[in-house]
Protein backbone atom coordinates (compact mmCIF):
# COMPACT_ATOMS: atom_id res chain seq x y z
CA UNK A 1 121.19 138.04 112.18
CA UNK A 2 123.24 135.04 111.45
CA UNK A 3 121.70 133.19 114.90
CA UNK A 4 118.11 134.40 114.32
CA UNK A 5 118.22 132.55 111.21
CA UNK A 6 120.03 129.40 112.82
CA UNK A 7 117.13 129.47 114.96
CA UNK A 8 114.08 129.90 112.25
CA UNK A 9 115.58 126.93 110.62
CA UNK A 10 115.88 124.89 113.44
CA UNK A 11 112.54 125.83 114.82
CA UNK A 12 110.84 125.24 110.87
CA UNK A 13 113.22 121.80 110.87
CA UNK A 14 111.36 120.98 114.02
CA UNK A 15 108.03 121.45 113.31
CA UNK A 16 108.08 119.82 110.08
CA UNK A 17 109.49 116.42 111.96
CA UNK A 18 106.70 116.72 114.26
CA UNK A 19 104.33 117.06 111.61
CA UNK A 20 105.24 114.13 109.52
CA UNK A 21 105.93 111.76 112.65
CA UNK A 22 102.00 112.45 113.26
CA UNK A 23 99.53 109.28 113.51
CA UNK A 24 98.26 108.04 110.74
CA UNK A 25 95.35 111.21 110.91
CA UNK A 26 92.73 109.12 111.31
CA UNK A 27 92.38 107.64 107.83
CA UNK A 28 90.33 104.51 107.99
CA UNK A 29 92.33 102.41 105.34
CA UNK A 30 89.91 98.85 106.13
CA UNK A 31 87.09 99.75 103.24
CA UNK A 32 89.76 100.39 100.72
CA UNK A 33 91.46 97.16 101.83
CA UNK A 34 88.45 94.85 101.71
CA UNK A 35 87.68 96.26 98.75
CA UNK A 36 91.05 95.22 97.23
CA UNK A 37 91.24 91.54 98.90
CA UNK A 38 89.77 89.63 95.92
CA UNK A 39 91.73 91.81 93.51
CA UNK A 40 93.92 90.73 90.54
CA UNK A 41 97.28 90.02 91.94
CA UNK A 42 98.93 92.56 89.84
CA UNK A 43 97.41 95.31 91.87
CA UNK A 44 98.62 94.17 95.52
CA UNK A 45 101.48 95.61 95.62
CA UNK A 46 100.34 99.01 95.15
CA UNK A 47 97.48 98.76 97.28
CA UNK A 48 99.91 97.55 99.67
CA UNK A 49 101.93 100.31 99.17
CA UNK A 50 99.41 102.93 99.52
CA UNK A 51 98.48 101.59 102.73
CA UNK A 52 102.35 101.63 104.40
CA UNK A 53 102.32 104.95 102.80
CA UNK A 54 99.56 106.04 104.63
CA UNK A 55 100.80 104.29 107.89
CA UNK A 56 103.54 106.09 107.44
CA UNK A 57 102.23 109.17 107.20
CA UNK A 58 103.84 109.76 103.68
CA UNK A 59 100.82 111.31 102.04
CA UNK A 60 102.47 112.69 98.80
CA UNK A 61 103.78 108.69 98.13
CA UNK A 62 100.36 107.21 99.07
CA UNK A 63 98.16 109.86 97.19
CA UNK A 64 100.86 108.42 94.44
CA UNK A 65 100.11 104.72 94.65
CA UNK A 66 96.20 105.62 94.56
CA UNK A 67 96.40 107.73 91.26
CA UNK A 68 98.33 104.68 90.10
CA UNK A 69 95.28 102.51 91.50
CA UNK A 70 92.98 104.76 90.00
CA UNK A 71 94.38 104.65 86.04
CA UNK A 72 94.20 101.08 86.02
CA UNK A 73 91.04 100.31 83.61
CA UNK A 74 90.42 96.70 85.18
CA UNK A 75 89.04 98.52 88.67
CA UNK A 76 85.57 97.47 89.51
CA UNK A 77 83.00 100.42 90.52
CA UNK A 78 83.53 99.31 94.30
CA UNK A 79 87.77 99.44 93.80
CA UNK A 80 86.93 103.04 92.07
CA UNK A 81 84.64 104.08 95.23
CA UNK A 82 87.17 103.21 97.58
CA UNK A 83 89.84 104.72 96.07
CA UNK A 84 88.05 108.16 95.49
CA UNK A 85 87.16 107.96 99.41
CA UNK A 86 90.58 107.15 100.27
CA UNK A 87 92.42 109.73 98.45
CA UNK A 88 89.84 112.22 99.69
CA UNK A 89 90.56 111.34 103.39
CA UNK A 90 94.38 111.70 102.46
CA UNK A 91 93.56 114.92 100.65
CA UNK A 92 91.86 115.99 103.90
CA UNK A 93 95.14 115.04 106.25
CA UNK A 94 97.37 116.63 103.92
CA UNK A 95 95.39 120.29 104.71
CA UNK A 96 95.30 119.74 108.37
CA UNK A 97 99.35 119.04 108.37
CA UNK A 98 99.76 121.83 106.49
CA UNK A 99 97.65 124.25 108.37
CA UNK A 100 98.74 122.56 111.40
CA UNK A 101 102.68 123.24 110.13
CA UNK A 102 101.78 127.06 108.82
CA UNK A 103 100.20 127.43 112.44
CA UNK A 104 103.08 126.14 114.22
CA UNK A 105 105.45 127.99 112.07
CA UNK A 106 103.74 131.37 112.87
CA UNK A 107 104.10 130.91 116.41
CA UNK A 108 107.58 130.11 115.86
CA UNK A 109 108.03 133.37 114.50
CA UNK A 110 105.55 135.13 117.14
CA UNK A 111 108.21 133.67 120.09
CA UNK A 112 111.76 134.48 118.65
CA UNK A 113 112.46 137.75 119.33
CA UNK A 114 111.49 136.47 122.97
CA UNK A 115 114.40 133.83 122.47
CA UNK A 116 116.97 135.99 121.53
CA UNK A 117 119.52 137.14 123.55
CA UNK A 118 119.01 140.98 124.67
């Protein structure tokens, strides 16, 4: 039992590496830029940060720095737009990495008795 569960984890420790190494999803981050160019410069570093975030493919951290974004009162309708759009698209990559990861972690499960020793 002890080595079946050695290899879940490794196999879940795995999968959730390859899942958050991923591209950036194909999030378009240039409207919610351009929107942001002529901004105040108290809001460039978190639009700044949202964008690495997103680069990075930290979602939870960039869905952060929009809600951030999104309190501050000075926004104009355009900044408001493009943050709504943005943290939908990251909303959207979040669900495929996590039904990508549940996916991959059911096969996981599907294959181990297959990689146990007999």
């Amino acid at each position: 039992m002890k080595v079946s569960g050695w290899i879940l984890t490794t196999v879940m420790t795995i999968t959730l590496a390859m899942a958050g190494c991923s591209k950036q999803g194909g999030i378009d981050t240039a409207a919610f830029e351009s929107s942001f160019k002529s901004a105040e410069a108290a809001l460039q570093p978190a639009v700044e940060k949202a964008v690495a975030a997103i680069k990075g493919a930290d979602y939870s951290g960039a869905m952060a720095e929009l809600k951030t974004l999104a309190s501050n009162a000075k926004l104009t309708p355009e900044q408001q737009q493009a943050i709504k759009d943005l943290m939908a698209q990251v909303g959207k990559a979040i669900s495929e990495a996590a039904g990508k990861v549940a996916g991959d972690a059911s096969k996981a499960v599907k294959d181990m008795p297959n990689a146990l020793p007999k």
